[in-house]
Protein backbone atom coordinates (compact mmCIF):
# COMPACT_ATOMS: atom_id res chain seq x y z
CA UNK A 1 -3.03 129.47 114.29
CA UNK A 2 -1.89 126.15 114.66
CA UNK A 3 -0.73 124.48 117.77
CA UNK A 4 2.88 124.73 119.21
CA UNK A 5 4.11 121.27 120.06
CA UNK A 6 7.04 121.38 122.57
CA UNK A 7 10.22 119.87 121.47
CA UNK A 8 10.45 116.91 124.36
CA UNK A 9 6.99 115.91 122.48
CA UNK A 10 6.84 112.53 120.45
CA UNK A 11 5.02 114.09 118.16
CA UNK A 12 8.14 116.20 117.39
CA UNK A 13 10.71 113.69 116.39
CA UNK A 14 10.24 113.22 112.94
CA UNK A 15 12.39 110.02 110.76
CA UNK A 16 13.53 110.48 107.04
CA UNK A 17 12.00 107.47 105.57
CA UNK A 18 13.03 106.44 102.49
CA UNK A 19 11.09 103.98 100.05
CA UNK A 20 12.56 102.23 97.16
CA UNK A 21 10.47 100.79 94.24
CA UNK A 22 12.39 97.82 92.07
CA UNK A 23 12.04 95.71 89.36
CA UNK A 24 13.70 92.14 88.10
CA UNK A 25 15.29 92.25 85.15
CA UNK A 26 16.62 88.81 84.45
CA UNK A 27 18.30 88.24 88.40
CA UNK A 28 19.05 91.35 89.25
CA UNK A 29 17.00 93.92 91.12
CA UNK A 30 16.94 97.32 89.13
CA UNK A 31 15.50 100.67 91.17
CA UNK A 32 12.59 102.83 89.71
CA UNK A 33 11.76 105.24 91.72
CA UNK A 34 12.67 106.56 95.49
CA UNK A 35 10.26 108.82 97.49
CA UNK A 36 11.43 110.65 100.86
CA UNK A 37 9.17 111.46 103.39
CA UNK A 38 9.60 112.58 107.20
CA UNK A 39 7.48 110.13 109.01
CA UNK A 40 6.92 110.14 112.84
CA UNK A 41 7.65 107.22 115.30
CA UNK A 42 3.88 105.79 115.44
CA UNK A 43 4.18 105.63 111.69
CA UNK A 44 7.32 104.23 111.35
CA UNK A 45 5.93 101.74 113.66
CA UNK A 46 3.08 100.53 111.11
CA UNK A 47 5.85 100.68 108.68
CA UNK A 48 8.27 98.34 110.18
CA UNK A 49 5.62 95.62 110.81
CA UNK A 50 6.49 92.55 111.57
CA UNK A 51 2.95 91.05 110.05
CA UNK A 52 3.95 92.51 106.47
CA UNK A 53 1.28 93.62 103.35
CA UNK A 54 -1.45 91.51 101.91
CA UNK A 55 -0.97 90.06 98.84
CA UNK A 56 2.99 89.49 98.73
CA UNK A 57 5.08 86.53 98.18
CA UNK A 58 7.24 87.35 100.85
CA UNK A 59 8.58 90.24 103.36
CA UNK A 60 12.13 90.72 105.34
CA UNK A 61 12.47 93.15 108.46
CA UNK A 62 16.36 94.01 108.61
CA UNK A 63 18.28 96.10 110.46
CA UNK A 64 20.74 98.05 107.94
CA UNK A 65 23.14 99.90 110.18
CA UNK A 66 23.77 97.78 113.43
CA UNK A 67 25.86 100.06 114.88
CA UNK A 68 23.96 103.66 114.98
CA UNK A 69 20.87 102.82 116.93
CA UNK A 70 19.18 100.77 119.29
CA UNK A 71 15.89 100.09 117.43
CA UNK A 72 15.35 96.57 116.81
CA UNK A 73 15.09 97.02 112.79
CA UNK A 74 15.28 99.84 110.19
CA UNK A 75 14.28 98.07 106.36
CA UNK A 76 11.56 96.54 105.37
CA UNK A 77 10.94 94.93 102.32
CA UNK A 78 8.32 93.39 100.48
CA UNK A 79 8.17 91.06 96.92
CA UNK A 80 4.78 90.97 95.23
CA UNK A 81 2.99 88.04 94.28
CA UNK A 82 4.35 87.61 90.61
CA UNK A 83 7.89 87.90 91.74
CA UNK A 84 9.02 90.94 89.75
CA UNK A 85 8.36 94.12 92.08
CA UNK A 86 9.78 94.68 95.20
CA UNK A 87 9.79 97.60 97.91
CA UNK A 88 12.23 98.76 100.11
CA UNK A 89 11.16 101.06 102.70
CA UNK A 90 14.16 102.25 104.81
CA UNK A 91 13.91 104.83 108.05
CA UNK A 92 16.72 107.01 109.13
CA UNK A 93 16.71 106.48 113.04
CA UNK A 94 20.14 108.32 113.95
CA UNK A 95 19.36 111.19 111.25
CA UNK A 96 16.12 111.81 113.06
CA UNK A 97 17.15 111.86 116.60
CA UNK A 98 20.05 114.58 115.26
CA UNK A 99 17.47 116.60 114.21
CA UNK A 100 15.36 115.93 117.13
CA UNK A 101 18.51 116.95 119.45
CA UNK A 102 18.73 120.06 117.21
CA UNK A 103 14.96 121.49 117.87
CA UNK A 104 15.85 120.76 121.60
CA UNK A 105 18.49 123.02 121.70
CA UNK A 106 16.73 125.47 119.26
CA UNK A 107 13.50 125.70 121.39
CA UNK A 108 15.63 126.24 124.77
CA UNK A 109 17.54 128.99 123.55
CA UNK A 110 14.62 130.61 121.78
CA UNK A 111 13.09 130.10 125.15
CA UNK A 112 15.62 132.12 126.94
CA UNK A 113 16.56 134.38 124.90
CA UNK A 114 12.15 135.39 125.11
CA UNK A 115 12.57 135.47 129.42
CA UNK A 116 16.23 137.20 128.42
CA UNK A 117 13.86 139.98 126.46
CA UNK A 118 11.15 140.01 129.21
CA UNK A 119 13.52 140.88 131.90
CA UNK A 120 14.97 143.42 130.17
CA UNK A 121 11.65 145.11 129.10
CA UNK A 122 10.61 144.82 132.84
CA UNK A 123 12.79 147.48 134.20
């Protein structure tokens, strides 16, 4: 059986990330392919580092939506050495504290609605 984490745990709160593959076609960037993933906050801390990925030409931390969150960034992207692939990876910080707020108030009424249940199978 695998372990119950409680829902005030870090561990809990996961972030949609998003990452965006591209390619240049004469000066234009042109998307490939996106992948979606739910990522926790340790990884979206590797992902959003400042030091970027060996072997690029050159990386850009952002922050995409200024107004709905307090991180310091939310996009990083990366070119590769030749110039013609780039990657975007974006995290959702506002969609995952909604859904972090949501297994809050999931796990507290499952919780009593259980001691609601006890009680009544006490008497």
């Amino acid at each position: 059986m695998a372990k119950k984490v409680p829902y005030y745990s870090n561990d809990r709160k996961l972030f949609p990330m998003t990452k965006t593959e591209y390619v240049r076609r004469g000066g234009r960037w042109f998307p490939v392919s996106r992948e979606r993933e739910m990522i926790s906050r340790k990884q979206a801390g590797y992902v959003l580092d400042k030091h970027g990925l060996p072997f690029e030409r050159s990386h850009r931390l952002e922050k995409r939506d200024r107004y709905r969150h307090n991180e310091p960034y939310d996009t990083f992207s990366s070119i590769s050495p030749d110039g013609q692939k780039k990657s975007e990876w974006y995290v959702d910080w506002n969609t995952g504290h909604e859904n972090y707020i949501r297994a809050a108030r999931r796990s507290y009424a499952a919780k009593l609605g259980w001691q609601r249940r006890k009680r009544k199978n006490a008497r």
